[in-house]
C-alpha atoms as a PDB file:
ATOM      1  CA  UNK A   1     -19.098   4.111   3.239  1.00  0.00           C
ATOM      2  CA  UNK A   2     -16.130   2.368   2.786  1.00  0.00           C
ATOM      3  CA  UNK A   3     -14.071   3.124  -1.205  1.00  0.00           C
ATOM      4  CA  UNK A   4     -12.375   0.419  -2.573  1.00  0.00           C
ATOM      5  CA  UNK A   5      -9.101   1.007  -4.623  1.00  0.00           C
ATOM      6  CA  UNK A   6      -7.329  -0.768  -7.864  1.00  0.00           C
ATOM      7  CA  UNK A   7      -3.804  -0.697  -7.604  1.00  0.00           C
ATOM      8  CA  UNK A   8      -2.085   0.285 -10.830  1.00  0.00           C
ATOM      9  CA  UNK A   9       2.191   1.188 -11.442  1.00  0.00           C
ATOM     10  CA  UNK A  10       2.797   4.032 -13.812  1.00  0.00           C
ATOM     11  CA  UNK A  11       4.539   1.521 -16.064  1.00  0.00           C
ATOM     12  CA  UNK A  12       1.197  -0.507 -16.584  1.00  0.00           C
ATOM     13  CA  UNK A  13       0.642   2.237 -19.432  1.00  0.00           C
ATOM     14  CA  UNK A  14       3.261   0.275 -21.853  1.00  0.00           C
ATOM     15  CA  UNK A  15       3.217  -3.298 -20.117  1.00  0.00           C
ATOM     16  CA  UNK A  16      -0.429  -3.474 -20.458  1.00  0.00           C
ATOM     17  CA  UNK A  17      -2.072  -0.915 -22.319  1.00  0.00           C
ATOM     18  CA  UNK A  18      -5.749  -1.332 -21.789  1.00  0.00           C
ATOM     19  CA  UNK A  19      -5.767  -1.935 -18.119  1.00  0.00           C
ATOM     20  CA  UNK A  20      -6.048   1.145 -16.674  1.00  0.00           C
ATOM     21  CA  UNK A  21      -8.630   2.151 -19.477  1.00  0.00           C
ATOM     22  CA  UNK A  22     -10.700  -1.129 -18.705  1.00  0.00           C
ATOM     23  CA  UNK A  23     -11.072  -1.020 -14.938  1.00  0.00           C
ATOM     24  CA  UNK A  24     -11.217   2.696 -14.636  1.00  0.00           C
ATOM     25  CA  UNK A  25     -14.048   2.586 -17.156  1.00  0.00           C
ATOM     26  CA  UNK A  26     -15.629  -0.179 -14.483  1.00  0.00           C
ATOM     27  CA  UNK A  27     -14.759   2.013 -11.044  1.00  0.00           C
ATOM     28  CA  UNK A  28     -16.398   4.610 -12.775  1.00  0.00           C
ATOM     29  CA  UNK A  29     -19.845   2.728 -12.735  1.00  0.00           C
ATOM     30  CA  UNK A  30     -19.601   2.288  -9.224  1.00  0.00           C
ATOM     31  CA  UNK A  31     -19.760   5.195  -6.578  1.00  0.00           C
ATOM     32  CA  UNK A  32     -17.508   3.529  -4.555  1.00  0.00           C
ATOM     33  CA  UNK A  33     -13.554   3.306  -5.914  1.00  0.00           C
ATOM     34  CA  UNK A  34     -10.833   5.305  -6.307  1.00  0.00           C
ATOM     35  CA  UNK A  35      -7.515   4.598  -7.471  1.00  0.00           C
ATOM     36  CA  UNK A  36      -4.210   4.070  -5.865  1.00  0.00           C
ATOM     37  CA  UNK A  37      -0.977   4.476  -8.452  1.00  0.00           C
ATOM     38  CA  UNK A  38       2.599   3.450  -7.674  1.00  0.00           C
ATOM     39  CA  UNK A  39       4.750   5.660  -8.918  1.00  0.00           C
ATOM     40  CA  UNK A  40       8.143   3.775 -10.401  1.00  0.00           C
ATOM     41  CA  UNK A  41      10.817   5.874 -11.148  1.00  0.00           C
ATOM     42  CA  UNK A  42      11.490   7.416 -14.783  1.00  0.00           C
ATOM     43  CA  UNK A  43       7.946   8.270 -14.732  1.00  0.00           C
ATOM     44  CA  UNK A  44       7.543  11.354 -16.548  1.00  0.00           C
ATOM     45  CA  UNK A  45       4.698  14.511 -16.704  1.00  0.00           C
ATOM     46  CA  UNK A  46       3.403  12.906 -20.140  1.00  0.00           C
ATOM     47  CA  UNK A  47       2.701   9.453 -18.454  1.00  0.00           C
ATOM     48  CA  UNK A  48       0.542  11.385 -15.654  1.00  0.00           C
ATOM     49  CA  UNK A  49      -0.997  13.108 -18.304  1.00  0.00           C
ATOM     50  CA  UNK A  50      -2.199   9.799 -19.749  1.00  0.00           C
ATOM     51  CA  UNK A  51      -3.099   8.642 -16.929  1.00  0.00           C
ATOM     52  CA  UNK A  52      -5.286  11.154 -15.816  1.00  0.00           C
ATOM     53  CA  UNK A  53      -7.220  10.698 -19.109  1.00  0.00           C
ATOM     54  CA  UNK A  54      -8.027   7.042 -18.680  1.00  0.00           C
ATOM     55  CA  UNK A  55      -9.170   7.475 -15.103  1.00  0.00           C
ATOM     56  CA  UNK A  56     -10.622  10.752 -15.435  1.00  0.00           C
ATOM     57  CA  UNK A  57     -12.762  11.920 -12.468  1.00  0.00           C
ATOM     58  CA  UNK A  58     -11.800   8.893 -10.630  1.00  0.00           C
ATOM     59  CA  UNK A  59      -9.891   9.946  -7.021  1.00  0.00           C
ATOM     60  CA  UNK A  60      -6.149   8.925  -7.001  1.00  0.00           C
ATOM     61  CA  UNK A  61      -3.951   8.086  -4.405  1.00  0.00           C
ATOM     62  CA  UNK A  62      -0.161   7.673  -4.603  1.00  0.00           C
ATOM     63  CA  UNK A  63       2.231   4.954  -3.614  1.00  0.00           C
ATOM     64  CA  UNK A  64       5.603   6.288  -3.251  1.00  0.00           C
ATOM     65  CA  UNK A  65       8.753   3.946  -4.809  1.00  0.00           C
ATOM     66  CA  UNK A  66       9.902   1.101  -2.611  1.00  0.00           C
ATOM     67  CA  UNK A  67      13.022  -1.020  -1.734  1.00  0.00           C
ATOM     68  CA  UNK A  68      12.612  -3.507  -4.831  1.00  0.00           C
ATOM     69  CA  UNK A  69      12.790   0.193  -6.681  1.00  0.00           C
ATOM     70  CA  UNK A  70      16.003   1.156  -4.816  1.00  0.00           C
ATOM     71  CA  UNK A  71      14.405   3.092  -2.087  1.00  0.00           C
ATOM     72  CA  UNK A  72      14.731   2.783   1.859  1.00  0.00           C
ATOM     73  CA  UNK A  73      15.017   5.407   4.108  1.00  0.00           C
ATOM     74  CA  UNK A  74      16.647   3.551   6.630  1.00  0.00           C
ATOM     75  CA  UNK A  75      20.375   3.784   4.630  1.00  0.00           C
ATOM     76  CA  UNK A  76      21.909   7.141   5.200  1.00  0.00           C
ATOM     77  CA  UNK A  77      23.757   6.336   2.480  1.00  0.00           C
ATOM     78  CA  UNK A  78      20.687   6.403  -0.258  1.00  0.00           C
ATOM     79  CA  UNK A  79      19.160   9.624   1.112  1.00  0.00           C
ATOM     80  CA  UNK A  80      20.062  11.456  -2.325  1.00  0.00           C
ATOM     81  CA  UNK A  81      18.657   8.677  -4.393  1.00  0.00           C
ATOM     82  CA  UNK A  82      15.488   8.446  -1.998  1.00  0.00           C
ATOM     83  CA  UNK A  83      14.786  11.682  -1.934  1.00  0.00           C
ATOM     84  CA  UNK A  84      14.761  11.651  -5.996  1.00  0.00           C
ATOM     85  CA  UNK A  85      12.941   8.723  -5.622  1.00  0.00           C
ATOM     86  CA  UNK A  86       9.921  10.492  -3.063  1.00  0.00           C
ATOM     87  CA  UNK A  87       9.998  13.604  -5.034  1.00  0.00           C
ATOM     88  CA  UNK A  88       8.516  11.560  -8.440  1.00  0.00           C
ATOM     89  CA  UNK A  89       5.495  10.550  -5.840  1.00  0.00           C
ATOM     90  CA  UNK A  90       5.694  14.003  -4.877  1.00  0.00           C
ATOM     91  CA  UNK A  91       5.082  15.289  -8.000  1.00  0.00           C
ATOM     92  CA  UNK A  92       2.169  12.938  -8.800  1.00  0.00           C
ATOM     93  CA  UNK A  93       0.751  13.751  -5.703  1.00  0.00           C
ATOM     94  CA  UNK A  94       0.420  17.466  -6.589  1.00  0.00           C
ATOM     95  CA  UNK A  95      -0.702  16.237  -9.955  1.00  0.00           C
ATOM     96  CA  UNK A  96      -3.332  14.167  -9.046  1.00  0.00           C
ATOM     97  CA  UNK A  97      -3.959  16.275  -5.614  1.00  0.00           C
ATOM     98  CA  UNK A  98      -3.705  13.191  -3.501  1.00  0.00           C
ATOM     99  CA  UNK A  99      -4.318  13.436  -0.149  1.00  0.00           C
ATOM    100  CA  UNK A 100      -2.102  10.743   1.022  1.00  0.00           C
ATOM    101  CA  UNK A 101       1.127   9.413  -0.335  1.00  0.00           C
ATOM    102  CA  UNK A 102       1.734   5.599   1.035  1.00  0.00           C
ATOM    103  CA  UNK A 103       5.955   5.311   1.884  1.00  0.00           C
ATOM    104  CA  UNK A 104       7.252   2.132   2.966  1.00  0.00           C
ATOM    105  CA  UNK A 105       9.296   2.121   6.075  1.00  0.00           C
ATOM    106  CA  UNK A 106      12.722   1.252   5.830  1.00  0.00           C
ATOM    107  CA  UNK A 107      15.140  -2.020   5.975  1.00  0.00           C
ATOM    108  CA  UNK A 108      17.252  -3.124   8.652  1.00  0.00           C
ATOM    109  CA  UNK A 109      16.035  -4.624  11.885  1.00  0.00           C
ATOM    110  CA  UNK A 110      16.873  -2.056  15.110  1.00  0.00           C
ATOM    111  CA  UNK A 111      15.915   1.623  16.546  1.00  0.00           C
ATOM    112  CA  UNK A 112      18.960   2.695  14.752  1.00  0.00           C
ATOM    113  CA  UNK A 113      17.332   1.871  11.410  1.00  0.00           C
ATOM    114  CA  UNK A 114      13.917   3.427  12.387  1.00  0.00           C
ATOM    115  CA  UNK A 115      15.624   6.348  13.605  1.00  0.00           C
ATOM    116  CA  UNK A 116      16.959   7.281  10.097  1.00  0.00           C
ATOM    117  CA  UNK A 117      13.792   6.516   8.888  1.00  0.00           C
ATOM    118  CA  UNK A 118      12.304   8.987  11.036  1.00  0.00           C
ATOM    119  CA  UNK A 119      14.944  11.202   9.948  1.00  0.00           C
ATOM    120  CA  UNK A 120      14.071  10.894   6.313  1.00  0.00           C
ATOM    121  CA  UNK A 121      11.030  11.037   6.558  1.00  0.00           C
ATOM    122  CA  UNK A 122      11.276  14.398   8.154  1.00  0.00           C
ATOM    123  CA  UNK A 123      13.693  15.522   5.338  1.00  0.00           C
ATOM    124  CA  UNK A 124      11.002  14.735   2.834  1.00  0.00           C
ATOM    125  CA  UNK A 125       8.764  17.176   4.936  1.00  0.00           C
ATOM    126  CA  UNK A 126       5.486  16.527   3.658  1.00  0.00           C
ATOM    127  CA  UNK A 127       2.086  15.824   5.451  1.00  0.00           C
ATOM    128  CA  UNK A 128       0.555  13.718   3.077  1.00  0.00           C
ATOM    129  CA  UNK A 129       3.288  10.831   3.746  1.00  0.00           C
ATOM    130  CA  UNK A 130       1.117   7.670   5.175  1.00  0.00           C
ATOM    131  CA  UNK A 131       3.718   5.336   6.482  1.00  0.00           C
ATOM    132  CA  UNK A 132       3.056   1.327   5.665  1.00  0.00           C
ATOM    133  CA  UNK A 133       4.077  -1.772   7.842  1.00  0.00           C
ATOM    134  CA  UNK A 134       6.168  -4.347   6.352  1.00  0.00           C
ATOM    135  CA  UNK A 135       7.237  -8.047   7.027  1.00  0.00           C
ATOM    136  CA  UNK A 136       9.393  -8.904   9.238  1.00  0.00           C
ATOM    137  CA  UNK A 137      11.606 -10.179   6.495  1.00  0.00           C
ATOM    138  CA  UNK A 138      11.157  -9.433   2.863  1.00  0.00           C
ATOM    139  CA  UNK A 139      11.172 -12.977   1.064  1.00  0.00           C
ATOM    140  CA  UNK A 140      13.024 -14.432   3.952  1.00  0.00           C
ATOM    141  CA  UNK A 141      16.268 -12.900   3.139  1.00  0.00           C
ATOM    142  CA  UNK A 142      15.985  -8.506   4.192  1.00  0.00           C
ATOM    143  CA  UNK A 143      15.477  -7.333   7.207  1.00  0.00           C
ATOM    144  CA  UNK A 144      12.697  -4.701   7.610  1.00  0.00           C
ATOM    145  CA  UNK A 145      11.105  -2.353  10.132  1.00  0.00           C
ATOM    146  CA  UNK A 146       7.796  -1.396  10.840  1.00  0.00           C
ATOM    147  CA  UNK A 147       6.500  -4.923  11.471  1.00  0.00           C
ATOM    148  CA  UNK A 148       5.472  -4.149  14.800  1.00  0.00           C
ATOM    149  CA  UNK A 149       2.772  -1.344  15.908  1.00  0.00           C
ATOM    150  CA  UNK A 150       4.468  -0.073  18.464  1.00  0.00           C
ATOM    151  CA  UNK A 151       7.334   0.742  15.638  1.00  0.00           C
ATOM    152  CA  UNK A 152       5.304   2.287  13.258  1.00  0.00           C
ATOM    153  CA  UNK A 153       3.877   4.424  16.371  1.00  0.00           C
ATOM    154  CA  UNK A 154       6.999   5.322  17.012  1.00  0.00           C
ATOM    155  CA  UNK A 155       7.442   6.547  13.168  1.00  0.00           C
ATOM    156  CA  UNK A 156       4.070   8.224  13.506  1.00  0.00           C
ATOM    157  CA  UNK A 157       4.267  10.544  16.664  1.00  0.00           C
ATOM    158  CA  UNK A 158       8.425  11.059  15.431  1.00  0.00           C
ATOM    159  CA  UNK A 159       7.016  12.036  12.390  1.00  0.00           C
ATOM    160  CA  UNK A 160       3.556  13.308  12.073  1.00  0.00           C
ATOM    161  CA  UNK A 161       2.351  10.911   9.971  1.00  0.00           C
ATOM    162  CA  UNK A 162      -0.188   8.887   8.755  1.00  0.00           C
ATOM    163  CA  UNK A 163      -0.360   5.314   8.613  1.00  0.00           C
ATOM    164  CA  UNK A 164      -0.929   2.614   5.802  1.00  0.00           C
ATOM    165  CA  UNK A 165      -2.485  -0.646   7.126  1.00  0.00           C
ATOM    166  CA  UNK A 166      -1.295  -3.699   4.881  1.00  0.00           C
ATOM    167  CA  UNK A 167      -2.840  -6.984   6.147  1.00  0.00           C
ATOM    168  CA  UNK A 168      -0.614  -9.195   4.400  1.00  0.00           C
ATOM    169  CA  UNK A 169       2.525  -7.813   5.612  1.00  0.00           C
ATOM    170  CA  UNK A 170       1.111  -7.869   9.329  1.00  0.00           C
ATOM    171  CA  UNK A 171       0.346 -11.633   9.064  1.00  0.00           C
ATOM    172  CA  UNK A 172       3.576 -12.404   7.501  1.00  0.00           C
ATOM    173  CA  UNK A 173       5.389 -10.539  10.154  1.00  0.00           C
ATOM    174  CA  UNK A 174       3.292 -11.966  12.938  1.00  0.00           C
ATOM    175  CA  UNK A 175       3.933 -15.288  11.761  1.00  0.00           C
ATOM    176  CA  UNK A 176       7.779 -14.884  11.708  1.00  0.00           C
ATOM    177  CA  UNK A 177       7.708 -13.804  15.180  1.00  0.00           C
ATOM    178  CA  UNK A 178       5.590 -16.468  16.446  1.00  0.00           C
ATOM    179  CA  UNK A 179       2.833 -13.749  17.293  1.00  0.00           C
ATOM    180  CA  UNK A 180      -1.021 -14.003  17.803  1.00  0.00           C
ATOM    181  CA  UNK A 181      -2.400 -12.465  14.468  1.00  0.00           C
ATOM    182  CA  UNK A 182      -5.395 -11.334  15.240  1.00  0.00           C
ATOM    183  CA  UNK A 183      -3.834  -9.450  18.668  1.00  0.00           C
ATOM    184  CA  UNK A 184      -1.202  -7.915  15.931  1.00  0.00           C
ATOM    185  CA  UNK A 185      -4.119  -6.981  13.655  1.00  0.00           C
ATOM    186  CA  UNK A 186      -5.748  -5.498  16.313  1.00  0.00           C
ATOM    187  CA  UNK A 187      -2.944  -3.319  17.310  1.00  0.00           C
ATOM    188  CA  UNK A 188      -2.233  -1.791  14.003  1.00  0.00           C
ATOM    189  CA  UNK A 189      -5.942  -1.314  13.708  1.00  0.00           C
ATOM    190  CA  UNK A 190      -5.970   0.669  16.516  1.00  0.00           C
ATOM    191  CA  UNK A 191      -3.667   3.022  15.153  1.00  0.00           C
ATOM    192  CA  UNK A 192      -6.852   5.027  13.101  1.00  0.00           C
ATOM    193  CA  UNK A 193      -5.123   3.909   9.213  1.00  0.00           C
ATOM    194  CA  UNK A 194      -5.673   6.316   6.189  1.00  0.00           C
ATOM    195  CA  UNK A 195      -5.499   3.685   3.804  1.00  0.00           C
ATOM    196  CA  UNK A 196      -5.886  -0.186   3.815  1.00  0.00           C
ATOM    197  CA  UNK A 197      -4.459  -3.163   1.541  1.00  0.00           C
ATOM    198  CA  UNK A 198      -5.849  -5.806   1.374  1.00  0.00           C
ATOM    199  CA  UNK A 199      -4.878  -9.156  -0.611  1.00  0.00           C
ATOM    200  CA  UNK A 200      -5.316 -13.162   0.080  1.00  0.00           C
ATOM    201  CA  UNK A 201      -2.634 -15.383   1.124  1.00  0.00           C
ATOM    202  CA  UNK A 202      -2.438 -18.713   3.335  1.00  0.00           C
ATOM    203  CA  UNK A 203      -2.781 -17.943   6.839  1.00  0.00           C
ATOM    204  CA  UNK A 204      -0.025 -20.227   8.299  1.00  0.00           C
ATOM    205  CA  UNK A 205       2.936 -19.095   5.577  1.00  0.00           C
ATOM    206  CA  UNK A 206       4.728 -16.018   6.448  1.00  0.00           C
ATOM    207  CA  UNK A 207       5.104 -14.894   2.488  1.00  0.00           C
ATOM    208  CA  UNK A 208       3.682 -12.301   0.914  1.00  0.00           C
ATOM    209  CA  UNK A 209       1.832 -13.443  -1.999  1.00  0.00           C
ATOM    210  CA  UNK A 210      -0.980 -11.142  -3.242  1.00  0.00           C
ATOM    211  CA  UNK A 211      -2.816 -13.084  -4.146  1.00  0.00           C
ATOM    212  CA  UNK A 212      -6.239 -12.756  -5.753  1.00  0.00           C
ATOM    213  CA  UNK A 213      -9.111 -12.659  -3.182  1.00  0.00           C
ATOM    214  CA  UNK A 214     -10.685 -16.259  -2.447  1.00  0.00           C
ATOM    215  CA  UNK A 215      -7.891 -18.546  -3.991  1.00  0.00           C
ATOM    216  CA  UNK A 216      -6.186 -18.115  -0.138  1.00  0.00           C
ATOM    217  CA  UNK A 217      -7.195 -18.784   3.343  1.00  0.00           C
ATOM    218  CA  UNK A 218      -6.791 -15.479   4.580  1.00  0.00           C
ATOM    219  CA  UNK A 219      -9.291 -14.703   6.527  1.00  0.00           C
ATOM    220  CA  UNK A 220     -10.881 -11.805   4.728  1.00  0.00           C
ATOM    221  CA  UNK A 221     -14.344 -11.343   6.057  1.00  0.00           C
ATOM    222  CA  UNK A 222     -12.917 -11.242   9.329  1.00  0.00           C
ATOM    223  CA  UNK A 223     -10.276  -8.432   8.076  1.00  0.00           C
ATOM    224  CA  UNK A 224     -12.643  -6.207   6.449  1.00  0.00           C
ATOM    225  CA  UNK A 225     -15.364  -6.194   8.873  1.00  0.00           C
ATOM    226  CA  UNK A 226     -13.422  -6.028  12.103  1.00  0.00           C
ATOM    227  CA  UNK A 227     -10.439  -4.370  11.003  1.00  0.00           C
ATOM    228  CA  UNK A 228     -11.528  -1.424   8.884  1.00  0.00           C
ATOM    229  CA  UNK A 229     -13.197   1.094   9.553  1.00  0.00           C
ATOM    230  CA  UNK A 230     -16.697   2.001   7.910  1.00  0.00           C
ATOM    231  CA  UNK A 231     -15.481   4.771   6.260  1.00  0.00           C
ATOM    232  CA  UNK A 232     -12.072   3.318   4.838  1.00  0.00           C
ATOM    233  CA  UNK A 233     -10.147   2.926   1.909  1.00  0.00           C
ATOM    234  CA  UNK A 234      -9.177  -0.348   1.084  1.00  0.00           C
ATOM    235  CA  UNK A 235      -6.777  -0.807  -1.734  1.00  0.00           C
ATOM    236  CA  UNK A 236      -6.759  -4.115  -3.498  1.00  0.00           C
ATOM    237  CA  UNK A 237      -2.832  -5.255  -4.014  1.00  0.00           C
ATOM    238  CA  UNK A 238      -3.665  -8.536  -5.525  1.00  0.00           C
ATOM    239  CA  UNK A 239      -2.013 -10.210  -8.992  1.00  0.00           C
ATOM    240  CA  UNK A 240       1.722  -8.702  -8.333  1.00  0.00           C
ATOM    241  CA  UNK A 241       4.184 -10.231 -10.000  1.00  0.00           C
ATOM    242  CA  UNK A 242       1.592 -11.480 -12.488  1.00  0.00           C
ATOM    243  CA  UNK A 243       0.395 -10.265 -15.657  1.00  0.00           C
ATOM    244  CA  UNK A 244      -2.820  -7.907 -14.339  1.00  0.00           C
ATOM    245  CA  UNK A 245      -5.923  -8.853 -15.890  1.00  0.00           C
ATOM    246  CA  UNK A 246      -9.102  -6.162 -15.492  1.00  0.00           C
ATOM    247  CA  UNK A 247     -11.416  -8.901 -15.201  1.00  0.00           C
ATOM    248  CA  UNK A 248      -9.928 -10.508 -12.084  1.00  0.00           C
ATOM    249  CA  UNK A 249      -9.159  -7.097 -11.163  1.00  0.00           C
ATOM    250  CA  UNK A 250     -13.174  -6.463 -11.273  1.00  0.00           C
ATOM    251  CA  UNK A 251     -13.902  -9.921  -9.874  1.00  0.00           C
ATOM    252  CA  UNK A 252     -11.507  -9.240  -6.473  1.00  0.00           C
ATOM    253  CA  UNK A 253     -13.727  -6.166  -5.707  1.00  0.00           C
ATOM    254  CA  UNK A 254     -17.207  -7.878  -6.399  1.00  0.00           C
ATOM    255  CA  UNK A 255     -15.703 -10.463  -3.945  1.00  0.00           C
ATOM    256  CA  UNK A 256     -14.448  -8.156  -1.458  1.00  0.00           C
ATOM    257  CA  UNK A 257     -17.944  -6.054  -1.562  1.00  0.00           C
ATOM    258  CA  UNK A 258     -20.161  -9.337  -1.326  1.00  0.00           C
ATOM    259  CA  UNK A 259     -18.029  -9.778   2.454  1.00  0.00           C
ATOM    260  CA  UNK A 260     -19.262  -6.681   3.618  1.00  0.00           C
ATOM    261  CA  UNK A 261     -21.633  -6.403   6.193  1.00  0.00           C
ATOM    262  CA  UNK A 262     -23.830  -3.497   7.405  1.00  0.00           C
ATOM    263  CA  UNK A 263     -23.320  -1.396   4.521  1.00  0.00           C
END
């Protein structure tokens, strides 16, 4: 049986108060959700605490801090600021007792750049990291790694990690690099993911746009069905950047369990 995730930040406790209370109080009707929190930095014990209480038995999974938080593994130059950074998921993930914590892989195009990633990453020396593709470019302007399967292979067998599957950011990046999508879906399907996000966007612009399921062209049937596996768990990244909202929140994984087939 496949679980389906909402995605909440730690800091959704004082931007919007009630939203972690609302749709946990939903997931917990179902027998078929967990949770998947994004750490941002500052987060303290207390905020965990509250957390916990609003989602209660609910299984949580931890996002790690990324670039637009100041992390990236690829710069030498942060490691003391991203290993600060990882230790806060760290310390939700023991919290919490996660089984997986999502990391981004790093900036810069080049092996040099996955390299120190893959050094990091080793630094941070903990199994539960599940490493995450990216675009090609983040909005156009930074260079990123781990667009490509056979880079975050590379990352994987370096490493001894897991892997994140985010269909946005491998349609963005195959459309950037004038690539087949489906052929780089399939390749980073193939790769056995932990975890899956999933989101709507248009399938011929390379931006990433999370954007709430059925207001896109993605095409999301096609992703859930033939590139997940039965027993996967899909985290829905939709509504960033926006003010969340439960009830579209609710209404993205109605929408995303009416697509299913042979459940």
């Amino acid at each position: 049986m496949r679980k389906f995730g909402f995605k909440f930040y730690s800091s959704d406790l004082t931007n919007t108060p009630d939203l972690i209370k609302e749709c946990a109080k939903f997931a917990s009707s179902v027998s078929d959700m967990f949770i998947e929190l994004m750490v941002v930095p500052d987060s303290t014990m207390a905020d965990l605490k509250k957390i916990k209480e609003q989602v209660g038995n609910l299984e949580v999974r931890i996002h790690a801090p990324h670039d637009g938080m100041g992390f990236d593994p690829a710069n030498r130059e942060l490691e003391q600021l991203n290993k600060n950074l990882f230790a806060s998921a760290q310390k939700a993930a023991d919290f919490f007792s996660s089984k997986t914590i999502v990391v981004h892989a790093g900036c810069g195009h080049g092996q040099q750049y996955i390299d120190e990633t893959v050094r990091q990453f080793k630094q941070f020396n903990d199994s539960r990291i599940i490493v995450e593709n990216l675009p090609y470019m983040d909005n156009g302007v930074v260079p990123m790694h781990g667009s490509k399967a056979l880079e975050i292979a590379y990352i994987m067998q370096e490493c001894g990690c897991g892997f994140c599957f985010d269909f946005s950011h491998a349609i963005c990046a195959a459309l950037t690099c004038n690539m087949d999508v489906d052929e780089q879906l399939k390749s980073f399907f193939d790769l056995r993911p932990a975890v899956y996000h999933i989101c709507d966007g248009y399938i011929d612009k390379d931006v990433d746009l999370h954007l709430h399921l059925n207001t896109g062209t993605f095409p999301l049937a096609h992703m859930l069905n033939d590139f997940t596996a039965p027993d996967a768990y899909v985290t829905i990244e939709t509504g960033v950047g926006k003010v969340p909202q439960a009830d579209l929140k609710i209404k993205d994984y109605q929408y995303l369990k009416s697509l299913q087939t042979g459940s």
